[in-house]
Protein backbone atom coordinates (compact mmCIF):
# COMPACT_ATOMS: atom_id res chain seq x y z
CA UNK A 1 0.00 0.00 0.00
CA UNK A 2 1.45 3.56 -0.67
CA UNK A 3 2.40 5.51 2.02
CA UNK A 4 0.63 8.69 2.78
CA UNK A 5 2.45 11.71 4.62
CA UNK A 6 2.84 11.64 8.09
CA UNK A 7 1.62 14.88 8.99
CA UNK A 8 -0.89 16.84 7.65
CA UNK A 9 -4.46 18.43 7.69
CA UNK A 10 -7.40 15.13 7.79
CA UNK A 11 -10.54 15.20 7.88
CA UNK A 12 -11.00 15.14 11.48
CA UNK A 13 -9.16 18.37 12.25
CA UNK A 14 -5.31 16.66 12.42
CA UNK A 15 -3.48 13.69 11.89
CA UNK A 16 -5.00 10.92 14.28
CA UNK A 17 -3.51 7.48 15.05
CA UNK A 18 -3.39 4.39 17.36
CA UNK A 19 -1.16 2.54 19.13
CA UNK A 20 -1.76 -0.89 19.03
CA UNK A 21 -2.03 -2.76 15.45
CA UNK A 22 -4.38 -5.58 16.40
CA UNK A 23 -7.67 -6.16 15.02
CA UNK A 24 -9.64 -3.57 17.00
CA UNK A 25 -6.74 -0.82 15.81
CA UNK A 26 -7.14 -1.75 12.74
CA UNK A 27 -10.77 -0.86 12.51
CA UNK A 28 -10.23 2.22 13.72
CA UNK A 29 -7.83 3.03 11.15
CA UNK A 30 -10.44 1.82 8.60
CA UNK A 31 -13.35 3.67 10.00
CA UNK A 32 -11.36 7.26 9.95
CA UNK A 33 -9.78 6.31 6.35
CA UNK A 34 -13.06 6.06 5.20
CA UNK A 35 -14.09 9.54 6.71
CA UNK A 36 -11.00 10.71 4.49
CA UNK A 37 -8.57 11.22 7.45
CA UNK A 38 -5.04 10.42 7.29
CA UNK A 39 -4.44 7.83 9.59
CA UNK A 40 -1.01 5.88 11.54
CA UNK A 41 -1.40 2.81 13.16
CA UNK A 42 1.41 1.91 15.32
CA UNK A 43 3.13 -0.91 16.52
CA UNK A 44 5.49 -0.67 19.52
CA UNK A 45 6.35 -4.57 19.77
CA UNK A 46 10.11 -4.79 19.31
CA UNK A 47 9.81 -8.18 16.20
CA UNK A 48 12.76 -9.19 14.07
CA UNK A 49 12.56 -8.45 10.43
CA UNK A 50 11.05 -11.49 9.51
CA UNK A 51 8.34 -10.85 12.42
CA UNK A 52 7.80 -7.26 10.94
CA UNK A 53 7.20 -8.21 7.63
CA UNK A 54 4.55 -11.26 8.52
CA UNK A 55 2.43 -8.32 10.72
CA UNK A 56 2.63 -6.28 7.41
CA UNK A 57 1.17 -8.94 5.25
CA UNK A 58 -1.23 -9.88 7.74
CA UNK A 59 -2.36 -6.28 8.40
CA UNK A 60 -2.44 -5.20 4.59
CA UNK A 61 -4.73 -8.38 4.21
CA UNK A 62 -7.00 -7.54 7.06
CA UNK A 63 -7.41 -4.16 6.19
CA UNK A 64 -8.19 -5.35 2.06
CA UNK A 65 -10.48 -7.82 3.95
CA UNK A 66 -12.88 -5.24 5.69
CA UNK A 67 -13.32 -2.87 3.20
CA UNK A 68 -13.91 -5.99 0.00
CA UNK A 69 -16.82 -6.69 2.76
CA UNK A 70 -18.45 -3.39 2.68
CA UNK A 71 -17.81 -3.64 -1.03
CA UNK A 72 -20.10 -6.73 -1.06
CA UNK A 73 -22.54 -5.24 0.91
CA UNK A 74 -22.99 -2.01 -1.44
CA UNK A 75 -21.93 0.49 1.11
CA UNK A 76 -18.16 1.36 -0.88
CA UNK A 77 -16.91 1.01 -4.25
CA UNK A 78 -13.47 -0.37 -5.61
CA UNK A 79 -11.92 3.63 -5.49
CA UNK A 80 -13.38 3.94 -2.27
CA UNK A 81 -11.41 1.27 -0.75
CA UNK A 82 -8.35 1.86 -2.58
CA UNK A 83 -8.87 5.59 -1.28
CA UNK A 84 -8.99 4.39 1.96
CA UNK A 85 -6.64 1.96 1.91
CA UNK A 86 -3.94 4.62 0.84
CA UNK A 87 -4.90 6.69 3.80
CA UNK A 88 -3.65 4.13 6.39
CA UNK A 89 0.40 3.97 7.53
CA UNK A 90 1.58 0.91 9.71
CA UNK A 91 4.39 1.87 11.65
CA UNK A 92 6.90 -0.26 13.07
CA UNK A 93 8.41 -0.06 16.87
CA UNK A 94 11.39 1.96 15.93
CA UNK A 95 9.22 4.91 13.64
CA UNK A 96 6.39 6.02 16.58
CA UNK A 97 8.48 8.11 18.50
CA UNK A 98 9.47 10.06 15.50
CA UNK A 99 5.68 10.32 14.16
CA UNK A 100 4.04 10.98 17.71
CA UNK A 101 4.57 14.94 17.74
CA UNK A 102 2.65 15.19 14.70
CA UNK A 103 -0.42 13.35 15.68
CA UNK A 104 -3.51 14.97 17.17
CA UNK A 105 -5.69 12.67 18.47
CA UNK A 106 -4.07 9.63 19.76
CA UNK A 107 -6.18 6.12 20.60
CA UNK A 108 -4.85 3.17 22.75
CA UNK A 109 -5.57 -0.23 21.74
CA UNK A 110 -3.12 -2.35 23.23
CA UNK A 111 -3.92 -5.86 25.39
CA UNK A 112 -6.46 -5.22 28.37
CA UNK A 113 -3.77 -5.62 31.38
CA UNK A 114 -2.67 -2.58 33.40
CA UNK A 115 0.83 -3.36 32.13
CA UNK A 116 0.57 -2.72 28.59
CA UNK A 117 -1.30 0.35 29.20
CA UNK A 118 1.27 1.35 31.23
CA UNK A 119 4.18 1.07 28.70
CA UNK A 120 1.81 2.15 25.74
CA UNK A 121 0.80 5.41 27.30
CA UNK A 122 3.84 6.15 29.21
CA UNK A 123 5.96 5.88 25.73
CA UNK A 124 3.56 8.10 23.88
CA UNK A 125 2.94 10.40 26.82
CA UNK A 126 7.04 10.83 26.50
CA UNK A 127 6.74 12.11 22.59
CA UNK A 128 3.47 13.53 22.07
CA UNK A 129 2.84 17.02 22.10
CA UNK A 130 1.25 18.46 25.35
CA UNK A 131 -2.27 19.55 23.25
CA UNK A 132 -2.48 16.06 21.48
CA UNK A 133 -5.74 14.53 23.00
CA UNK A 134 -5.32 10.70 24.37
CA UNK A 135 -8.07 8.16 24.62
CA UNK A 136 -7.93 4.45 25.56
CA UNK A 137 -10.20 1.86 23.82
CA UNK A 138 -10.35 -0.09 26.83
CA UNK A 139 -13.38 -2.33 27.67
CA UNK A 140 -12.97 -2.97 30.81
CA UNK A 141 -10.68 -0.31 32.33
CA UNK A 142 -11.49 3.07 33.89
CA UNK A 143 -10.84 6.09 33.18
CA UNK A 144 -9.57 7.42 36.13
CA UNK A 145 -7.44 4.39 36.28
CA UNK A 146 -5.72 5.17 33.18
CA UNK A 147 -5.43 8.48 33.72
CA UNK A 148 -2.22 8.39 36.40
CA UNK A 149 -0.27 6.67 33.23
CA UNK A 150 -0.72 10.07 31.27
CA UNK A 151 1.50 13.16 30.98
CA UNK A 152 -1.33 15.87 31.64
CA UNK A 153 -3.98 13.56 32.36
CA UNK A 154 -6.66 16.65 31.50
CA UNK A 155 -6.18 15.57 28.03
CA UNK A 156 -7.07 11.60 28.61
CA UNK A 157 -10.46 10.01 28.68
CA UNK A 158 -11.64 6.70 27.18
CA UNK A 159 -13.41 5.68 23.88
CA UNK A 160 -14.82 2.18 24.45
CA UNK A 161 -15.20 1.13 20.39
CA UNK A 162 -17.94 -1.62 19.48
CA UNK A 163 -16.99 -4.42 17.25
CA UNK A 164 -16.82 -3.98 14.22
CA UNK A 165 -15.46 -0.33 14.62
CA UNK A 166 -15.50 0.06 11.17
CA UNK A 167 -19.13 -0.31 10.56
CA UNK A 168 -21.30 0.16 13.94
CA UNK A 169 -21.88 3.61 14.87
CA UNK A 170 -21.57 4.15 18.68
CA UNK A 171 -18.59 4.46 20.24
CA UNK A 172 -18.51 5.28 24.23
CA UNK A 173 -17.27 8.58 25.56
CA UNK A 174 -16.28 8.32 29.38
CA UNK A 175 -14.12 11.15 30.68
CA UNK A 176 -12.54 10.54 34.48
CA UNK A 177 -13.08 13.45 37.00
CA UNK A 178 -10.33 15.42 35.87
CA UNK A 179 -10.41 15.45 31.52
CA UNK A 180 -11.33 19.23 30.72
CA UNK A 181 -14.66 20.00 29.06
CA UNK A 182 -12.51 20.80 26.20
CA UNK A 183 -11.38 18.02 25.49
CA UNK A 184 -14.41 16.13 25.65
CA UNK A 185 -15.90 17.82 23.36
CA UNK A 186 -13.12 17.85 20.83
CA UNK A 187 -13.23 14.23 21.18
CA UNK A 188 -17.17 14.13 20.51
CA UNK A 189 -16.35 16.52 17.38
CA UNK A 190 -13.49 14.28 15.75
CA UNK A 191 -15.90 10.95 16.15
CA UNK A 192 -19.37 12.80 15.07
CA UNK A 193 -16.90 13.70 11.94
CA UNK A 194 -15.49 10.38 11.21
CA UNK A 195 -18.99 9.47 11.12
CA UNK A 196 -19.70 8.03 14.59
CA UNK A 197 -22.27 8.47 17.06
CA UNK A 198 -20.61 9.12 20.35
CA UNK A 199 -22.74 9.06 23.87
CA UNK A 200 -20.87 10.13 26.85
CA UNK A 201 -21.70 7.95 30.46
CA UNK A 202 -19.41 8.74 33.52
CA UNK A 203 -16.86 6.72 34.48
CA UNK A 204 -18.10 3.89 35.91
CA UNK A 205 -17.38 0.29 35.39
CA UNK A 206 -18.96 -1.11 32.23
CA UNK A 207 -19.82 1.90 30.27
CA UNK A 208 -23.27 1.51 28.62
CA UNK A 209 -23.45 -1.15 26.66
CA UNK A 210 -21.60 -4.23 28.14
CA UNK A 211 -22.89 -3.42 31.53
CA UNK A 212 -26.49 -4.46 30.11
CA UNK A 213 -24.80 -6.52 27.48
CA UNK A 214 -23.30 -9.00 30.41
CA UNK A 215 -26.60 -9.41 32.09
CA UNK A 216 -28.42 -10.32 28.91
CA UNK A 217 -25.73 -12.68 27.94
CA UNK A 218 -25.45 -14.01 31.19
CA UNK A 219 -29.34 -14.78 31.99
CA UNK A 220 -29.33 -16.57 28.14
CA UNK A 221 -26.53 -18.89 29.11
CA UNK A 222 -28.66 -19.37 32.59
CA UNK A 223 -31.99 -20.13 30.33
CA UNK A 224 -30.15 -22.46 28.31
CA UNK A 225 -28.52 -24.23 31.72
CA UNK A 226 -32.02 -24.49 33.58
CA UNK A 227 -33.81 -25.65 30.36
CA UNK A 228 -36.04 -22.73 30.19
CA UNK A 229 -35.33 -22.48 25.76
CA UNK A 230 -32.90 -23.59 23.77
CA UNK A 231 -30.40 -21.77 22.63
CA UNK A 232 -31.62 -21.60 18.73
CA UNK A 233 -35.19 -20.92 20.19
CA UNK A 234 -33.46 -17.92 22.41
CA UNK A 235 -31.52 -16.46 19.52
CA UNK A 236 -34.36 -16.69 16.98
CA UNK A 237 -36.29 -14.81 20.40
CA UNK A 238 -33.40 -12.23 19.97
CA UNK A 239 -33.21 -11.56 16.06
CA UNK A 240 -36.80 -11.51 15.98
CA UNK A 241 -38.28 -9.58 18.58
CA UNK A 242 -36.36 -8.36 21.44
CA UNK A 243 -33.21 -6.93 19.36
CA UNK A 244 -35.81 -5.38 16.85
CA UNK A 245 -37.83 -3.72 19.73
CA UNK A 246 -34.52 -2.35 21.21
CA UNK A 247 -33.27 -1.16 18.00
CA UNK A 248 -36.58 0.72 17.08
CA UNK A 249 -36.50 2.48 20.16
CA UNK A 250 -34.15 2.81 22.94
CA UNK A 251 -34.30 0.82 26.61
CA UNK A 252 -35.72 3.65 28.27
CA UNK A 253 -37.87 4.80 25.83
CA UNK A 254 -39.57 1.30 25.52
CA UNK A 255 -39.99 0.95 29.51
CA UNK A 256 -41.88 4.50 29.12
CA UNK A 257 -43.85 2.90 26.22
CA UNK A 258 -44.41 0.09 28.16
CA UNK A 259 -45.43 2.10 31.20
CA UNK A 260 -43.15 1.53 34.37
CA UNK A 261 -45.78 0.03 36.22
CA UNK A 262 -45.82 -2.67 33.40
CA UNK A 263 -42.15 -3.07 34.60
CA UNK A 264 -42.75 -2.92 38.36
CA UNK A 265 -45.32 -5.61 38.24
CA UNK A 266 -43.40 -7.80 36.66
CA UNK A 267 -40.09 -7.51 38.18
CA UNK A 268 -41.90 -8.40 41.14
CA UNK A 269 -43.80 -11.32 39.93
CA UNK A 270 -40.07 -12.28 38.31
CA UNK A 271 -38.06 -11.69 41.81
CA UNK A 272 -40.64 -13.80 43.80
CA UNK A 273 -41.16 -16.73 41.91
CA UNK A 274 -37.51 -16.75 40.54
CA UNK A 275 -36.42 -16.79 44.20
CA UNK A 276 -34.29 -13.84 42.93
CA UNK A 277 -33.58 -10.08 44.01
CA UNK A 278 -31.93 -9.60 40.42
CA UNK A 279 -35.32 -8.98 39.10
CA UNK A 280 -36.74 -6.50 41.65
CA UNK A 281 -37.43 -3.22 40.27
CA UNK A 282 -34.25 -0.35 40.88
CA UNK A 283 -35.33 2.60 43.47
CA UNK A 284 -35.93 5.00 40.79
CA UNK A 285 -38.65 2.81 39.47
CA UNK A 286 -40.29 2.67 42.96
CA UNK A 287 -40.01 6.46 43.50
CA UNK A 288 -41.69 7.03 40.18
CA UNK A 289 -44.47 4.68 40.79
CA UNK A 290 -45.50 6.19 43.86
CA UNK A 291 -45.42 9.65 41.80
CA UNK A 292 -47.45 8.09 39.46
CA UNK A 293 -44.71 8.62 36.47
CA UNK A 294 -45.80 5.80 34.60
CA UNK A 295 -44.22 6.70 31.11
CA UNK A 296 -46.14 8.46 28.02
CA UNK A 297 -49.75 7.77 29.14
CA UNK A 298 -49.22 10.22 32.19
CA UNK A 299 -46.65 12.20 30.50
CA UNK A 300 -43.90 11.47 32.93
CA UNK A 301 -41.55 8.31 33.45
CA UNK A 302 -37.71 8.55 32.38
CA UNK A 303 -38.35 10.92 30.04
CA UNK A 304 -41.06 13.67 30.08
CA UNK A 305 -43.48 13.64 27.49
CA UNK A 306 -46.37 15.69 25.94
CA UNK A 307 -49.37 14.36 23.33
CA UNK A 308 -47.45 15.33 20.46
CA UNK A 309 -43.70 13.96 21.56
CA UNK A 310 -45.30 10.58 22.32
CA UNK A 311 -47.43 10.91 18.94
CA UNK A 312 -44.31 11.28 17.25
CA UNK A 313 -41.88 9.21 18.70
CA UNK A 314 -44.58 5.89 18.52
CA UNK A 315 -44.85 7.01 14.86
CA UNK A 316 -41.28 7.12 14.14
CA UNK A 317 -40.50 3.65 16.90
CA UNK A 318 -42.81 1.79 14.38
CA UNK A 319 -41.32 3.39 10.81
CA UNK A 320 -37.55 2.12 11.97
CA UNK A 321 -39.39 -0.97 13.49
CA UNK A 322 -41.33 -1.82 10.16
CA UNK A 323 -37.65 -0.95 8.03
CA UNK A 324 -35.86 -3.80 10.21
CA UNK A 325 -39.28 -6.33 9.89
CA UNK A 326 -38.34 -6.00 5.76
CA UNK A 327 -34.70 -6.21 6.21
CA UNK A 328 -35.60 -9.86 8.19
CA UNK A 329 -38.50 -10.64 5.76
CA UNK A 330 -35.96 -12.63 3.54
CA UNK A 331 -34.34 -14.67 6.68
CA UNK A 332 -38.41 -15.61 7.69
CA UNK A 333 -40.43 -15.48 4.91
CA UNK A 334 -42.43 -13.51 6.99
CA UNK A 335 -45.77 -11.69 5.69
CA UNK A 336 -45.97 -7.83 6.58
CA UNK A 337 -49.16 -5.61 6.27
CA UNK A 338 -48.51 -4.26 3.27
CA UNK A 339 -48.81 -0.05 2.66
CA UNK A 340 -52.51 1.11 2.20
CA UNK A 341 -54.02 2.18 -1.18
């Protein structure tokens, strides 16, 4: 692949990069060469020659690899992903520390364990320059945690990437107690530009979604165990109605649909006959239902609502909701009503 500069203006504002040239790294690279922005992705194992050029080829492949799928799937063209492709500069161990002071926006996506963090951040810490903005990919680590490894630590916060970061959307914005407002909001900028759709949650263990991920994933591997389904019969359940209700509206959104006192009633029934406290409903639920918040028919539950909000949002909820019921129609075979007229 040719080589593009190393500095230069991109497409998000300045040259961004990441350390760490595993898979996740790489589709980062991919997703910000395809928002047209000049992208490094470095390596800072020490490997022999022979070691060096085997994580070329198998980078170059992987990278050819992702973008030939979105070719198949009609969402980039041959020039598109040649485009991209050119965008992209693996560096080896013994290049970062010269590129470093030219990159912007830095990501870390080296092995989850406190002591590659550690040496990732530390070395780039050592050569970036002091306004370069840091963020850690990390899935499992805090913020705050990370931050003590970090040379101005104001400028650190993490950016918890969902697989594949080349094609899904959100990516999660946690900033520790320290990052300046700044920052943050630089950060949203340069994603919302690459074409991402960041949400910000504090730092807490988690994030968003593999804090509710885990429990779902969890509770379908105890279903399976206890013989409540199968696990075909709980992943059709999945496809076909819960992930298309979640992805037509959001959580909270469908428990104010719903009505929380839909949900109170049955995480009680759950909790009691269950034998377990997992299911009882949060405090926030219980404070609302004896306020009476119960969600769009009263015009107050997590969200506040007035006739034509929740007139709007149930019309929109069912247009994405009927898009996604065609999108499975050829999977199911599945009859729709069809339009009117």
């Amino acid at each position: 692949m040719r080589q593009p500069p190393v500095a230069g203006p991109s497409g998000a504002g300045g040259l961004v990069g990441v350390i760490g040239a595993g898979r996740m790294g790489r589709s980062i690279g991919v997703a910000f060469a395809l928002a047209g922005t000049d992208f490094l992705l470095m390596d800072l194992r020490q490997r022999t020659d022979e070691a060096w050029r085997k994580l070329e080829a198998e980078v170059a492949s992987d990278l050819q690899a992702m973008l030939a799928r979105l070719c198949r799937l009609g969402r980039l063209d041959a020039v598109g992903a040649a485009e991209a492709l050119r965008r992209i500069r693996l560096l080896r161990a013994t290049e970062v520390a010269a590129a470093l002071p030219a990159v912007d926006v830095l990501f870390e996506a080296v092995p989850e364990t406190m002591e590659a963090k550690r040496e990732a951040l530390g070395f780039a810490g050592a050569h970036l320059p002091e306004q370069a903005l840091v963020a850690s990919t990390s899935s499992t680590m805090l913020a705050g945690e990370l931050a003590t490894l970090v040379p101005h630590p104001e400028r650190f916060l993490n950016a918890h990437w969902l697989n594949p970061a080349y094609l899904i959307p959100l990516v999660e914005v946690s900033p520790h107690a320290a990052t300046a407002g700044a920052v943050l909001e630089r950060l949203l900028a340069v994603l919302r530009q690459a074409g991402k759709q960041p949400v910000v949650c504090h730092d807490r263990p988690g994030y968003i979604v593999p804090r509710l991920q885990v429990l779902i994933m969890n509770e379908a591997a105890r279903m399976i165990e206890d013989g409540t389904a199968s696990a075909a019969d709980i992943d059709v359940a999945i496809r076909y109605g819960f992930g298309i209700r979640y992805a037509s509206m959001g959580v909270a959104e469908f428990v104010d649909f719903g009505g929380l006192d839909i949900l109170y009633h049955a995480s009680a029934y759950l909790a009691d006959r269950l034998a377990d406290s997992r299911y009882a409903s949060p405090p926030i639920v219980q404070a609302k239902m004896q306020r009476g918040e119960l969600g769009i028919k009263t015009g107050q539950g997590l969200y506040a609502w007035n006739a034509e909000q929740a007139e709007q949002f149930q019309q929109e909820a069912l247009e994405r909701m009927v898009r996604l019921l065609d999108a499975q129609q050829v999977d199911t075979g599945t009859a729709l009503p069809r339009p009117c007229g």
